[in-house]
N, C-alpha and C. Protein backbone atom coordinates (compact mmCIF):
# COMPACT_ATOMS: atom_id res chain seq x y z
N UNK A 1 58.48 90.60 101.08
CA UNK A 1 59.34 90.29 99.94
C UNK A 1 58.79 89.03 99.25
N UNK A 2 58.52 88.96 97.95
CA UNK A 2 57.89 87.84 97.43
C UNK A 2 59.02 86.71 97.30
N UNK A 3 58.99 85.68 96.69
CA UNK A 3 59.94 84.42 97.08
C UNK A 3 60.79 84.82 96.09
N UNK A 4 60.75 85.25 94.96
CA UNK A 4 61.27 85.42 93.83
C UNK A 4 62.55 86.50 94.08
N UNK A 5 62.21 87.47 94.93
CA UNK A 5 63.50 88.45 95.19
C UNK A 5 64.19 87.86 96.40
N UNK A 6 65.53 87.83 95.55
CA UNK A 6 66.62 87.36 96.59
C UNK A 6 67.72 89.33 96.81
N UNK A 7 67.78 89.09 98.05
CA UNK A 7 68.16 90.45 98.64
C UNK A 7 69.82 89.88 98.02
N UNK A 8 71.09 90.48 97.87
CA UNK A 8 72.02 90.14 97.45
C UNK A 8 73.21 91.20 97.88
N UNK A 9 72.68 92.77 97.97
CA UNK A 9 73.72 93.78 98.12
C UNK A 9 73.18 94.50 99.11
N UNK A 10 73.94 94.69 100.29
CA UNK A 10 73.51 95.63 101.15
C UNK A 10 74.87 96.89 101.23
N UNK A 11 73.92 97.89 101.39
CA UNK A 11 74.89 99.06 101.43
C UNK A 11 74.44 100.46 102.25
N UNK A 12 75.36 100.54 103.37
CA UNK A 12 75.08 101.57 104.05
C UNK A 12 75.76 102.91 104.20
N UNK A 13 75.15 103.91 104.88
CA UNK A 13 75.97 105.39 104.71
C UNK A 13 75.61 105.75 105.72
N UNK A 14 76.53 105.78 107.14
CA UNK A 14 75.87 106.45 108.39
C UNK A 14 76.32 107.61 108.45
N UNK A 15 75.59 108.70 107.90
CA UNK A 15 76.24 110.19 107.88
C UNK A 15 75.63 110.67 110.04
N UNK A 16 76.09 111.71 109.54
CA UNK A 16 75.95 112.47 110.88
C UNK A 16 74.69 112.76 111.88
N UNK A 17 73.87 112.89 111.13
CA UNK A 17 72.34 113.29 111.35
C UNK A 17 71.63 111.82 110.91
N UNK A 18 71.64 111.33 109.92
CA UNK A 18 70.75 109.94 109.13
C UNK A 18 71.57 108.59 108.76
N UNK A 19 71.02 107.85 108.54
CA UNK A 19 71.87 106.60 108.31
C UNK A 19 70.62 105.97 106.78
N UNK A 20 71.32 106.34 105.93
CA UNK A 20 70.97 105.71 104.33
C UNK A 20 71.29 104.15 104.33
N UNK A 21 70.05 103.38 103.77
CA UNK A 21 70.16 101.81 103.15
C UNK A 21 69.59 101.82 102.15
N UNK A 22 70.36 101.07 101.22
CA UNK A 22 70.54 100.91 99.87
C UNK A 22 70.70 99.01 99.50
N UNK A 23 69.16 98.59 99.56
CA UNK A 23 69.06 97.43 99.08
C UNK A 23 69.32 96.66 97.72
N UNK A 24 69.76 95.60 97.12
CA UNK A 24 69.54 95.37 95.72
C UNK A 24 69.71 93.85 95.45
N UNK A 25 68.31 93.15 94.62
CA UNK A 25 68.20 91.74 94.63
C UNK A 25 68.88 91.16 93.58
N UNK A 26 68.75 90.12 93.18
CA UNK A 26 69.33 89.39 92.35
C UNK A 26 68.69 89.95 90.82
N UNK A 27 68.18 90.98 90.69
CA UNK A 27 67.50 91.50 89.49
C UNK A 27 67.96 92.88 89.00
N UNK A 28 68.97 92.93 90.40
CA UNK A 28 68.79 94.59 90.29
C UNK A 28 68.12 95.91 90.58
N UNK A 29 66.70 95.29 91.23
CA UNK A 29 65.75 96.35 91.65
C UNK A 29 66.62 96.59 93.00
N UNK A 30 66.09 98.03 93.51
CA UNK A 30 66.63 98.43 94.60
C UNK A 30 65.43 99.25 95.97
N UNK A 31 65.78 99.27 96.72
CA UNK A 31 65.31 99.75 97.84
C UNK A 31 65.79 100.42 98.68
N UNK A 32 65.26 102.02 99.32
CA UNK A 32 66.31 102.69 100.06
C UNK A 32 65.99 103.35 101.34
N UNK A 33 66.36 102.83 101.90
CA UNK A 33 65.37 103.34 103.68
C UNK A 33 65.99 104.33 104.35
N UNK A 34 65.99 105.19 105.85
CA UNK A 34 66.57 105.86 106.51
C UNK A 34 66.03 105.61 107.78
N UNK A 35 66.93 105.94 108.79
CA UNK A 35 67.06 106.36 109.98
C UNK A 35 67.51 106.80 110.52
N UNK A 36 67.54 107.55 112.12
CA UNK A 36 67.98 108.24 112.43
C UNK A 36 69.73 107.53 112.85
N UNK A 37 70.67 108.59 112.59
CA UNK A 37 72.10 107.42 113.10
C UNK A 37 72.20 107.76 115.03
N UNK A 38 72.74 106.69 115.65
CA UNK A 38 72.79 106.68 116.54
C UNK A 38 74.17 106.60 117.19
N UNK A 39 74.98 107.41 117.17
CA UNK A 39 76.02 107.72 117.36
C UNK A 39 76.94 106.67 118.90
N UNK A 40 75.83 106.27 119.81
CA UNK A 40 76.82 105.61 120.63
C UNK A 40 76.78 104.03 120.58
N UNK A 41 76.06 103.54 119.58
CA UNK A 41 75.93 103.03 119.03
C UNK A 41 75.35 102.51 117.91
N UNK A 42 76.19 103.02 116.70
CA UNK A 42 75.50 103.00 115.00
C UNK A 42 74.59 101.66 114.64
N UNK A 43 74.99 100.62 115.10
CA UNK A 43 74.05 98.91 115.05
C UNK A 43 72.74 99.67 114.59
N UNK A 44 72.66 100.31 115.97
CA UNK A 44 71.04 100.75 116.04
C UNK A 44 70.45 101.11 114.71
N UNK A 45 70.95 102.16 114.78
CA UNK A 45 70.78 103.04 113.52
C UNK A 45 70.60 101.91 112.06
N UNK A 46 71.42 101.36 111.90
CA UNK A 46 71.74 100.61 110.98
C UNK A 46 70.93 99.59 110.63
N UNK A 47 70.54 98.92 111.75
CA UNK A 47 69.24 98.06 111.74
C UNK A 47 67.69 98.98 111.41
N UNK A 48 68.05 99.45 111.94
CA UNK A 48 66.65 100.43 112.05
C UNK A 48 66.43 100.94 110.38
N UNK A 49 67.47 101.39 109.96
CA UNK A 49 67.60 101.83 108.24
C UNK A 49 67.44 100.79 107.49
N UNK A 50 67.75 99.03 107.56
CA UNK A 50 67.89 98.21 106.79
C UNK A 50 66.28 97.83 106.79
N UNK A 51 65.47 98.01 108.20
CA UNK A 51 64.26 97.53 108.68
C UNK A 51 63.46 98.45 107.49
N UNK A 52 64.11 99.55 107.73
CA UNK A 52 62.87 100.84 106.65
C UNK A 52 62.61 100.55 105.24
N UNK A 53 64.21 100.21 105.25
CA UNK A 53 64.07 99.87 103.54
C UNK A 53 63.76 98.50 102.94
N UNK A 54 63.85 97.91 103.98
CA UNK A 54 63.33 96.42 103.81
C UNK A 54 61.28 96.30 103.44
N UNK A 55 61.06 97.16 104.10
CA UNK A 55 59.52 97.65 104.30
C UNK A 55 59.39 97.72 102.81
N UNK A 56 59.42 98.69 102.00
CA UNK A 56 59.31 98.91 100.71
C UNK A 56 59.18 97.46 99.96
N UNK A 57 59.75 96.24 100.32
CA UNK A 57 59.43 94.64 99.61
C UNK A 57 58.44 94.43 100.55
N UNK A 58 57.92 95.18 101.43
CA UNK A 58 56.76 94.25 102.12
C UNK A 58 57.64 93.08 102.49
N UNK A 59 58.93 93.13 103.54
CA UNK A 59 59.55 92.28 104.20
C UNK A 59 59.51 92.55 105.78
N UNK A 60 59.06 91.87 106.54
CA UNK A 60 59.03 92.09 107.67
C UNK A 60 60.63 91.79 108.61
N UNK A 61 61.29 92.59 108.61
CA UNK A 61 62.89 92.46 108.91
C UNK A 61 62.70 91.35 109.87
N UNK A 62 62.34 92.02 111.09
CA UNK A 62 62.77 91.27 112.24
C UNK A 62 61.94 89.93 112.37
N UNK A 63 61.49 89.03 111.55
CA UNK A 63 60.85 87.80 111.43
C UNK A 63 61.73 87.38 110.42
N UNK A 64 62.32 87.83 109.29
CA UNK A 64 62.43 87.51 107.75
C UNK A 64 63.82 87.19 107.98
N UNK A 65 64.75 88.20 108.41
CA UNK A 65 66.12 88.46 108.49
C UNK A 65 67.23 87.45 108.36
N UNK A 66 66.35 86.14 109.16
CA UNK A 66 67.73 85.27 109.46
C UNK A 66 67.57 84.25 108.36
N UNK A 67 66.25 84.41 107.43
CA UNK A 67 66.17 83.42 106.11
C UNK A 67 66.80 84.09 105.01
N UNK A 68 66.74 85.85 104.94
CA UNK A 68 67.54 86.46 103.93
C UNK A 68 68.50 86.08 103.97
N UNK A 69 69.29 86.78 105.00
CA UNK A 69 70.44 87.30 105.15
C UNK A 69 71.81 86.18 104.71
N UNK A 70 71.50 85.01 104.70
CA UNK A 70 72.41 84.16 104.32
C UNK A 70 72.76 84.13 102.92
N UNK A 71 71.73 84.92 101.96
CA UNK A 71 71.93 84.92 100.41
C UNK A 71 72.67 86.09 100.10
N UNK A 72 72.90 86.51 100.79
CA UNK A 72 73.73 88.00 100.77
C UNK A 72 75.05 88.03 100.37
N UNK A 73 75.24 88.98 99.54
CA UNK A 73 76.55 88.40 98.37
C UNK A 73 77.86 89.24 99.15
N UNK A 74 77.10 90.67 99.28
CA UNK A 74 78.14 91.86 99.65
C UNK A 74 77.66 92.90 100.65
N UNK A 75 78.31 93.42 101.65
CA UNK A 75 77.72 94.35 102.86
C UNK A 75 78.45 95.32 102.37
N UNK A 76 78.41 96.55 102.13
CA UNK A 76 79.03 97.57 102.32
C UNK A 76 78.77 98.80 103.38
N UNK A 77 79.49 98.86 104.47
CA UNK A 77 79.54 99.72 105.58
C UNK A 77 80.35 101.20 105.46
N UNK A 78 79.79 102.28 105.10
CA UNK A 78 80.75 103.58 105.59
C UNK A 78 80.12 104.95 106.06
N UNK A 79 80.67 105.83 106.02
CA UNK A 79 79.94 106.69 106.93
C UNK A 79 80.68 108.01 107.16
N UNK A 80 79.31 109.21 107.33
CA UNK A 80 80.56 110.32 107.73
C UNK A 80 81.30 110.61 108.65
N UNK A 81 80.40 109.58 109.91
CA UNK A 81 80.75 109.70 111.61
C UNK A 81 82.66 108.80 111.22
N UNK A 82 82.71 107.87 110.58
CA UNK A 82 84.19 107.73 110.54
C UNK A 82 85.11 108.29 109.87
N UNK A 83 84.81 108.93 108.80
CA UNK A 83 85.70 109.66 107.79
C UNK A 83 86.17 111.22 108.39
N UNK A 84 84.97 111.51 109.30
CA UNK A 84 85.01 112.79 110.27
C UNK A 84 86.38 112.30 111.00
N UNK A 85 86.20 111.14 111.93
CA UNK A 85 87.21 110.95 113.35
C UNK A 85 88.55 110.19 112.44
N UNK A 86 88.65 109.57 111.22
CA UNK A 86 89.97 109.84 110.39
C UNK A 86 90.28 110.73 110.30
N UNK A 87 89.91 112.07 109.48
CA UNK A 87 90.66 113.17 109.04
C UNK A 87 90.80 114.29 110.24
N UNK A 88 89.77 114.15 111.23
CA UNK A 88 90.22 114.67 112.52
C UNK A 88 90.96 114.09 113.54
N UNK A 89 90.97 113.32 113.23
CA UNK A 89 92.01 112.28 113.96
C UNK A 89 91.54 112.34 115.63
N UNK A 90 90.10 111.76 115.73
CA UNK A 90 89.77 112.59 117.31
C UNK A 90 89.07 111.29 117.69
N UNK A 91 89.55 109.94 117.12
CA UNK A 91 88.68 109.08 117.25
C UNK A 91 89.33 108.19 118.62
N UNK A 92 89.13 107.12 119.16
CA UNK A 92 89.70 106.61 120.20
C UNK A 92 90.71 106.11 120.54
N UNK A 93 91.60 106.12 121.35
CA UNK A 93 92.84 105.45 121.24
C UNK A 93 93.00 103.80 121.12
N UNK A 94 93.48 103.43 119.94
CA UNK A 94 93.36 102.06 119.92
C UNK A 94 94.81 100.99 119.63
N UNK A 95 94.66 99.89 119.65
CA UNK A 95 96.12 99.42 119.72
C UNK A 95 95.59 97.93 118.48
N UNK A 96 96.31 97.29 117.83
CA UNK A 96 96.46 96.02 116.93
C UNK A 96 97.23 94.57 117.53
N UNK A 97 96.50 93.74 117.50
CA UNK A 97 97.24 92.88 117.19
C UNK A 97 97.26 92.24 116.03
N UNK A 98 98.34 91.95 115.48
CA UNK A 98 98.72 91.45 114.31
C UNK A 98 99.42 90.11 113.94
N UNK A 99 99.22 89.49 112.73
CA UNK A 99 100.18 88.11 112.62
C UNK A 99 101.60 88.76 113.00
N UNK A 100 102.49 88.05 113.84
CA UNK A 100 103.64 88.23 114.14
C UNK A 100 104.63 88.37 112.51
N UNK A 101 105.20 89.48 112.43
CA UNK A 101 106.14 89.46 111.07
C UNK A 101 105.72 90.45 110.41
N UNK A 102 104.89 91.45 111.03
CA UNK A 102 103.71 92.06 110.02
C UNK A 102 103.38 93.54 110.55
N UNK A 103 104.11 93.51 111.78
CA UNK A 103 103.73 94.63 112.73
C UNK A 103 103.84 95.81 111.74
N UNK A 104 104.51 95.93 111.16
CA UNK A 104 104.76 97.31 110.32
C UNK A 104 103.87 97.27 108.61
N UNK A 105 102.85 96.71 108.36
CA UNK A 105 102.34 96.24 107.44
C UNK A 105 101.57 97.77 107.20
N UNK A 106 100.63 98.09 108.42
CA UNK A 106 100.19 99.33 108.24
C UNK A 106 100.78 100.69 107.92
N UNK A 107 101.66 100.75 108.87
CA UNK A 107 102.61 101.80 108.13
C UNK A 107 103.37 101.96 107.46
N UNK A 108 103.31 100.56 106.31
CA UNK A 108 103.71 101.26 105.08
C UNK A 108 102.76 102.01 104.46
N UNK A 109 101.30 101.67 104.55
CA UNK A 109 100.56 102.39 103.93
C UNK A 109 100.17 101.56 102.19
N UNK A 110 99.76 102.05 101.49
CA UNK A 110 99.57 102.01 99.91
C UNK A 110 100.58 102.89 99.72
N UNK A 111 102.22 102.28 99.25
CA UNK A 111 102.34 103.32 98.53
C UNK A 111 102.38 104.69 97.28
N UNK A 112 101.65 103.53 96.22
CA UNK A 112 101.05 104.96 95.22
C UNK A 112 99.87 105.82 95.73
N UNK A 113 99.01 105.94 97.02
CA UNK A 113 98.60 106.80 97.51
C UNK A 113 99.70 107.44 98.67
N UNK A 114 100.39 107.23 99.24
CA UNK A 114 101.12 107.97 100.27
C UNK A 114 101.98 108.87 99.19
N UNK A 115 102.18 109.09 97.97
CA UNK A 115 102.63 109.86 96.69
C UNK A 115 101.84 110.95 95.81
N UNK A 116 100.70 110.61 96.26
CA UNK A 116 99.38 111.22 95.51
C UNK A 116 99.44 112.92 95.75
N UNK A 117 99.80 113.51 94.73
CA UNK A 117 100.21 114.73 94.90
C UNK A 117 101.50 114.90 94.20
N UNK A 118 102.57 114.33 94.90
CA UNK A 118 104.29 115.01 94.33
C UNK A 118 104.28 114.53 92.88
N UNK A 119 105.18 115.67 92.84
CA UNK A 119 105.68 115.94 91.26
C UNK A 119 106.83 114.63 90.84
N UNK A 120 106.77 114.44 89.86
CA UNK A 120 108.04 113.45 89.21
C UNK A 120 109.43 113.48 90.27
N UNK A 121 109.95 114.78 90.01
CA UNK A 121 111.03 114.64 90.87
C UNK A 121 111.37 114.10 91.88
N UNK A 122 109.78 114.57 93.03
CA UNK A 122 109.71 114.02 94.19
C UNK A 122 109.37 112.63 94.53
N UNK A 123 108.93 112.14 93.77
CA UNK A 123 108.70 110.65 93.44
C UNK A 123 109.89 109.70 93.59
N UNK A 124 111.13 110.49 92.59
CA UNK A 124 112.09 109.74 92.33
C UNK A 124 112.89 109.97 93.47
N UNK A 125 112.88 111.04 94.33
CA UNK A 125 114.25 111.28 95.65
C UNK A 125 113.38 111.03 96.71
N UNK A 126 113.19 110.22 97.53
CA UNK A 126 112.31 109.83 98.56
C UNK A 126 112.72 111.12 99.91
N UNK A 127 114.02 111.81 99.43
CA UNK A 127 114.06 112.66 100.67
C UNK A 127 113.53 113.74 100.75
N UNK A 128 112.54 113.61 99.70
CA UNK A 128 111.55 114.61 99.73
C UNK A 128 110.46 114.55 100.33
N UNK A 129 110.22 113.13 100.50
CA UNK A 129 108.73 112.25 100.61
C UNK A 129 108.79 112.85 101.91
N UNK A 130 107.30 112.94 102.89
CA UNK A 130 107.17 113.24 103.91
C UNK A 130 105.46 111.86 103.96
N UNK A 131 106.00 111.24 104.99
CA UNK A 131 105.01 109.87 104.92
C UNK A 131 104.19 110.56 105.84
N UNK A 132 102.81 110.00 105.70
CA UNK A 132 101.51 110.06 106.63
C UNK A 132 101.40 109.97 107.57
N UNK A 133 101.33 110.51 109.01
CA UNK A 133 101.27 110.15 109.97
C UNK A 133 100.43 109.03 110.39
N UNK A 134 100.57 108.17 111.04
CA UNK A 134 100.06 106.45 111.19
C UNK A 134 99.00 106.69 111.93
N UNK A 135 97.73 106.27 111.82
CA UNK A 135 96.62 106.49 112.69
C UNK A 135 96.80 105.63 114.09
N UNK A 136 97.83 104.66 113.77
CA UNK A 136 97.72 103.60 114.94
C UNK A 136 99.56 103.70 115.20
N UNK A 137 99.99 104.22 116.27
CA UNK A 137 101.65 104.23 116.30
C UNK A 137 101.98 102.96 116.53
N UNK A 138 103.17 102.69 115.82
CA UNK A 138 103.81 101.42 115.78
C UNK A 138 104.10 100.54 117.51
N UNK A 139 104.08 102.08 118.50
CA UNK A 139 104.32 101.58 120.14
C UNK A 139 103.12 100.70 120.06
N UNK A 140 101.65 101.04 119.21
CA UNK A 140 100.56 100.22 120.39
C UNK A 140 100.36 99.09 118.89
N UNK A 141 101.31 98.47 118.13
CA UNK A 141 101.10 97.62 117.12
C UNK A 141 101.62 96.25 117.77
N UNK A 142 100.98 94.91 118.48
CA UNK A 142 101.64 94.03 118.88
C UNK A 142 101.53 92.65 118.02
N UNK A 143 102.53 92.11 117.20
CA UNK A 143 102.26 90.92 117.01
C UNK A 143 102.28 89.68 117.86
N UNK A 144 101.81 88.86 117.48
CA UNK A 144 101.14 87.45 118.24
C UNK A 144 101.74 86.57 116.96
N UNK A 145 102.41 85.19 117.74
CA UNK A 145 102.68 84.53 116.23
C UNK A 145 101.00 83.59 116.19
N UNK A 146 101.10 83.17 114.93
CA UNK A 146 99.97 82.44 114.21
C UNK A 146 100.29 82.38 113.02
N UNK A 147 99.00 81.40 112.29
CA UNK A 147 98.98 81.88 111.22
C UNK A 147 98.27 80.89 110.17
N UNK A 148 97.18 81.51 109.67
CA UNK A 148 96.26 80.69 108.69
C UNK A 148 96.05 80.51 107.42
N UNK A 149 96.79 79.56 106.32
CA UNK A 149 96.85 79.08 105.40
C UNK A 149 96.09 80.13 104.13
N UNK A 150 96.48 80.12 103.41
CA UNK A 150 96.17 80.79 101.74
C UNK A 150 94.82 79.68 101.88
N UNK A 151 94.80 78.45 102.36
CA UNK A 151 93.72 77.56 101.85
C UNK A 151 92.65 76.86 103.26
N UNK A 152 92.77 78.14 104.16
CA UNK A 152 92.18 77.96 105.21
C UNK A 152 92.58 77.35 106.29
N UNK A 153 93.50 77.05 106.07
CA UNK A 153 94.22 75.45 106.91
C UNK A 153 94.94 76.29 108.01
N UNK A 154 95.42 75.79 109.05
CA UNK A 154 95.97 76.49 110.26
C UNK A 154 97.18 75.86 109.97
N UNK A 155 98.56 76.61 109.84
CA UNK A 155 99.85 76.38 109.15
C UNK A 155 100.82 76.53 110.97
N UNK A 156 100.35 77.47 111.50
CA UNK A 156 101.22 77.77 112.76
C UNK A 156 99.66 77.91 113.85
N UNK A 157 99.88 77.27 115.13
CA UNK A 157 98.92 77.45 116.06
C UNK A 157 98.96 79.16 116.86
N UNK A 158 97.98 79.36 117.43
CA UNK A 158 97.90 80.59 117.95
C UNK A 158 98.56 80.43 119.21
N UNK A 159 99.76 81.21 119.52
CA UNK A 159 100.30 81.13 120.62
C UNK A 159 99.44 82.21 122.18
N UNK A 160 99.00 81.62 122.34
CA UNK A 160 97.71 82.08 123.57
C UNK A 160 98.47 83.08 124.64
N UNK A 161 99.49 82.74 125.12
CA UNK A 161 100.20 83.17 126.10
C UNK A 161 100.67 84.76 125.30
N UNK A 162 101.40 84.32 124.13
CA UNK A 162 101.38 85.91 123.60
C UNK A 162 100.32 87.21 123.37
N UNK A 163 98.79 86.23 123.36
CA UNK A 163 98.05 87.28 122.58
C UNK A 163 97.79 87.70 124.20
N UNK A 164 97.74 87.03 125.66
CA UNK A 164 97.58 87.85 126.57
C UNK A 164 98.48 88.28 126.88
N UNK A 165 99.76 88.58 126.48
CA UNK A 165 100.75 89.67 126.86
C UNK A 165 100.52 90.97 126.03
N UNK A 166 99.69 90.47 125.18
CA UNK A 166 100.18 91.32 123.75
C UNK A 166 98.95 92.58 124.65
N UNK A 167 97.52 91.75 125.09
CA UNK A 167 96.71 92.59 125.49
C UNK A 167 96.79 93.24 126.78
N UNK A 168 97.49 92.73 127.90
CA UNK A 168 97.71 93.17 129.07
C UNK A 168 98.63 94.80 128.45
N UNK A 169 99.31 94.26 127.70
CA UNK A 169 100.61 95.39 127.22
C UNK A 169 99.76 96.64 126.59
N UNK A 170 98.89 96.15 125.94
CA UNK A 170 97.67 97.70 124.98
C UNK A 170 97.17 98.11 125.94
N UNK A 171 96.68 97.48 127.10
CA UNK A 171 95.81 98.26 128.14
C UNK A 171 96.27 98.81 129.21
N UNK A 172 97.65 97.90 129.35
CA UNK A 172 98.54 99.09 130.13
C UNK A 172 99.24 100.84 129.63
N UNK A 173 99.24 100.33 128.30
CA UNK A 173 99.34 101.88 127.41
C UNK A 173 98.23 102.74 127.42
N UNK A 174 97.18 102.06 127.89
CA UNK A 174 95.29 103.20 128.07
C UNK A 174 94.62 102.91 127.15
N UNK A 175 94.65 102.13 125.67
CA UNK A 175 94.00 101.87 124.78
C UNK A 175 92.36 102.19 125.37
N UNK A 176 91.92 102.21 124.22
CA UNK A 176 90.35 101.66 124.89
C UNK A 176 89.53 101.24 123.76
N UNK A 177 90.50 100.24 122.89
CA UNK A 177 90.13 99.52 122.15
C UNK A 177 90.47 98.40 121.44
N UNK A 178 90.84 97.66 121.15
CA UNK A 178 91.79 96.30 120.61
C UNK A 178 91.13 95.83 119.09
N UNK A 179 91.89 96.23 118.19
CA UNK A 179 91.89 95.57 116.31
C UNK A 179 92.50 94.19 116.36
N UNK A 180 92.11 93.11 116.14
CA UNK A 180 92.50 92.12 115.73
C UNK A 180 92.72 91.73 114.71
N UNK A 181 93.92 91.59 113.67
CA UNK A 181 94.27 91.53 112.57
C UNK A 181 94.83 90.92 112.00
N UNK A 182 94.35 89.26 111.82
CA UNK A 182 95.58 88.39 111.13
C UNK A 182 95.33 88.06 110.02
N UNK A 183 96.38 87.44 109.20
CA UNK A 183 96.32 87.32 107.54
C UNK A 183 95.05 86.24 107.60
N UNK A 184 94.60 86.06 106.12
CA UNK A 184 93.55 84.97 105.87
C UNK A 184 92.88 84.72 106.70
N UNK A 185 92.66 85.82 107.60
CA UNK A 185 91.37 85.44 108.68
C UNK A 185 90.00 86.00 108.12
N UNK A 186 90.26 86.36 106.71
CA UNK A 186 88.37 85.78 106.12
C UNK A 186 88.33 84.84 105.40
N UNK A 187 88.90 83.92 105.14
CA UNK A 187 89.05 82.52 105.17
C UNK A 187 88.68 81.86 106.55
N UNK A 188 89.46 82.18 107.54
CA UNK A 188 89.25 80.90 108.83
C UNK A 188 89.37 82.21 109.68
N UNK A 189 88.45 82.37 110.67
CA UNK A 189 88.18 83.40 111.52
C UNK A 189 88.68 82.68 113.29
N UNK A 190 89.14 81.96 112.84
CA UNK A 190 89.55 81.00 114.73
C UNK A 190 90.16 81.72 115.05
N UNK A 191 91.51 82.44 114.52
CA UNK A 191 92.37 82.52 115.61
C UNK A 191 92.26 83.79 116.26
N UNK A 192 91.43 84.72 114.62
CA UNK A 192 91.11 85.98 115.93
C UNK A 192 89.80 85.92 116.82
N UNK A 193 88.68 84.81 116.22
CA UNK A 193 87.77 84.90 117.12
C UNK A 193 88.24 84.62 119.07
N UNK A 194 89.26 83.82 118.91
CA UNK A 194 90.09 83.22 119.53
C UNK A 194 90.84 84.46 120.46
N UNK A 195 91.48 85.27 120.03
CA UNK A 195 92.11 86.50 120.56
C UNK A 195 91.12 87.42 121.44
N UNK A 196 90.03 87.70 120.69
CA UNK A 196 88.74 88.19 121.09
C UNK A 196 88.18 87.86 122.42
N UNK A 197 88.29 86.26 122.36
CA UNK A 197 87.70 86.02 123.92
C UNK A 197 89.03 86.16 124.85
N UNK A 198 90.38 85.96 124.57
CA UNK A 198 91.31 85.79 125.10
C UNK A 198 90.96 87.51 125.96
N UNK A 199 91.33 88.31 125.23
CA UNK A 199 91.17 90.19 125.36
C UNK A 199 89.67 90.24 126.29
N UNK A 200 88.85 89.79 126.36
CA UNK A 200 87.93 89.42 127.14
C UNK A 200 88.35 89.41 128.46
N UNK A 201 88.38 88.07 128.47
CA UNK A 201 89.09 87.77 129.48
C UNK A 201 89.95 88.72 130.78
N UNK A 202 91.64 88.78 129.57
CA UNK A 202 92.54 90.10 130.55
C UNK A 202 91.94 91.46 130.76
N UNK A 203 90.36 91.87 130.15
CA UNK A 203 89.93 92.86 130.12
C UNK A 203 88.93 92.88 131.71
N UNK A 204 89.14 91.57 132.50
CA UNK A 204 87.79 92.29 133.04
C UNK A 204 88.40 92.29 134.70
């Protein structure tokens, strides 16, 4: 990659069979690599596709990577392997923790998409409405209080003792996976990085 192109947009597509990368610098030129996807773990795949298409700038990924990658504006991650185990609903059993106050945040859903379809009428008499079934049931949704500032700032501390009840409690239900989900945590990432090792921990 000459000095002049700054990498800026990364964008991936891990379909079923291949995994598509879709590079683009601060100019707009673009670059588009493949690899094979690796299903028990996509990373692979993903690296391996960013490495291909990185090739095309004459960038040597795995030397270059950690001087790019900091100019990087936007990642975009999706794929058919997840849109498959959404609409089949065959994906793993998993459980949330959430800012305490919030547990039900997911299942409201969007509601002008949970509508998408009914007619006027049905719009207006909700006892028509028939809501989405919740990918995540409200039993394995646990809040934890916390809570991190509109301006990054830590407003309520992470109560520690809850987030290991919260996790002992998902893994006694069989989970075999844990979402960590609190407000403005892409602003200040502590308290779930924080949860993370906690779930660690009661996990082993």
């Amino acid at each position: 990659m000459s000095p002049k192109r700054e990498l800026q947009i990364i964008g991936s597509d891990a379909g079923g069979t291949m995994t598509d990368m879709f590079l683009v610098d601060k100019d707009g030129e673009f670059a588009v690599g493949k690899a094979s996807t690796t299903p028990k773990d996509e990373s692979i795949g993903f690296w391996e596709s960013l490495t291909d298409a990185a090739l095309y700038w004459g960038l040597d990924w795995e030397k270059e990577a950690k001087s790019v990658l900091p100019g990087v504006l936007a990642a975009v991650y999706c794929g058919t392997m997840m849109l498959n185990a959404l609409l089949t609903r065959t994906g793993r059993k998993i459980g949330i923790i959430i800012t305490k106050g919030f547990e039900d945040t997911l299942l409201h859903q969007r509601g002008a998409e949970i509508y998408a379809g009914y007619g006027y009428q049905d719009r207006m008499h909700k006892v028509a409405h028939i809501p989405n079934k919740p990918f995540v049931p409200k039993k394995l949704i646990k809040g934890v209080t916390e809570r991190i500032g509109l301006f990054w700032d830590e407003v309520v501390p992470l109560y520690e003792e809850e987030a290991r009840k919260a996790v002992a409690e998902l893994m006694d239900k069989g989970v075999e996976g844990i979402v960590v989900l609190f407000l403005f945590s892409y602003l200040n990432p502590a308290h779930e990085k924080r949860v993370s090792e906690i779930a660690k921990e009661v996990m082993r």
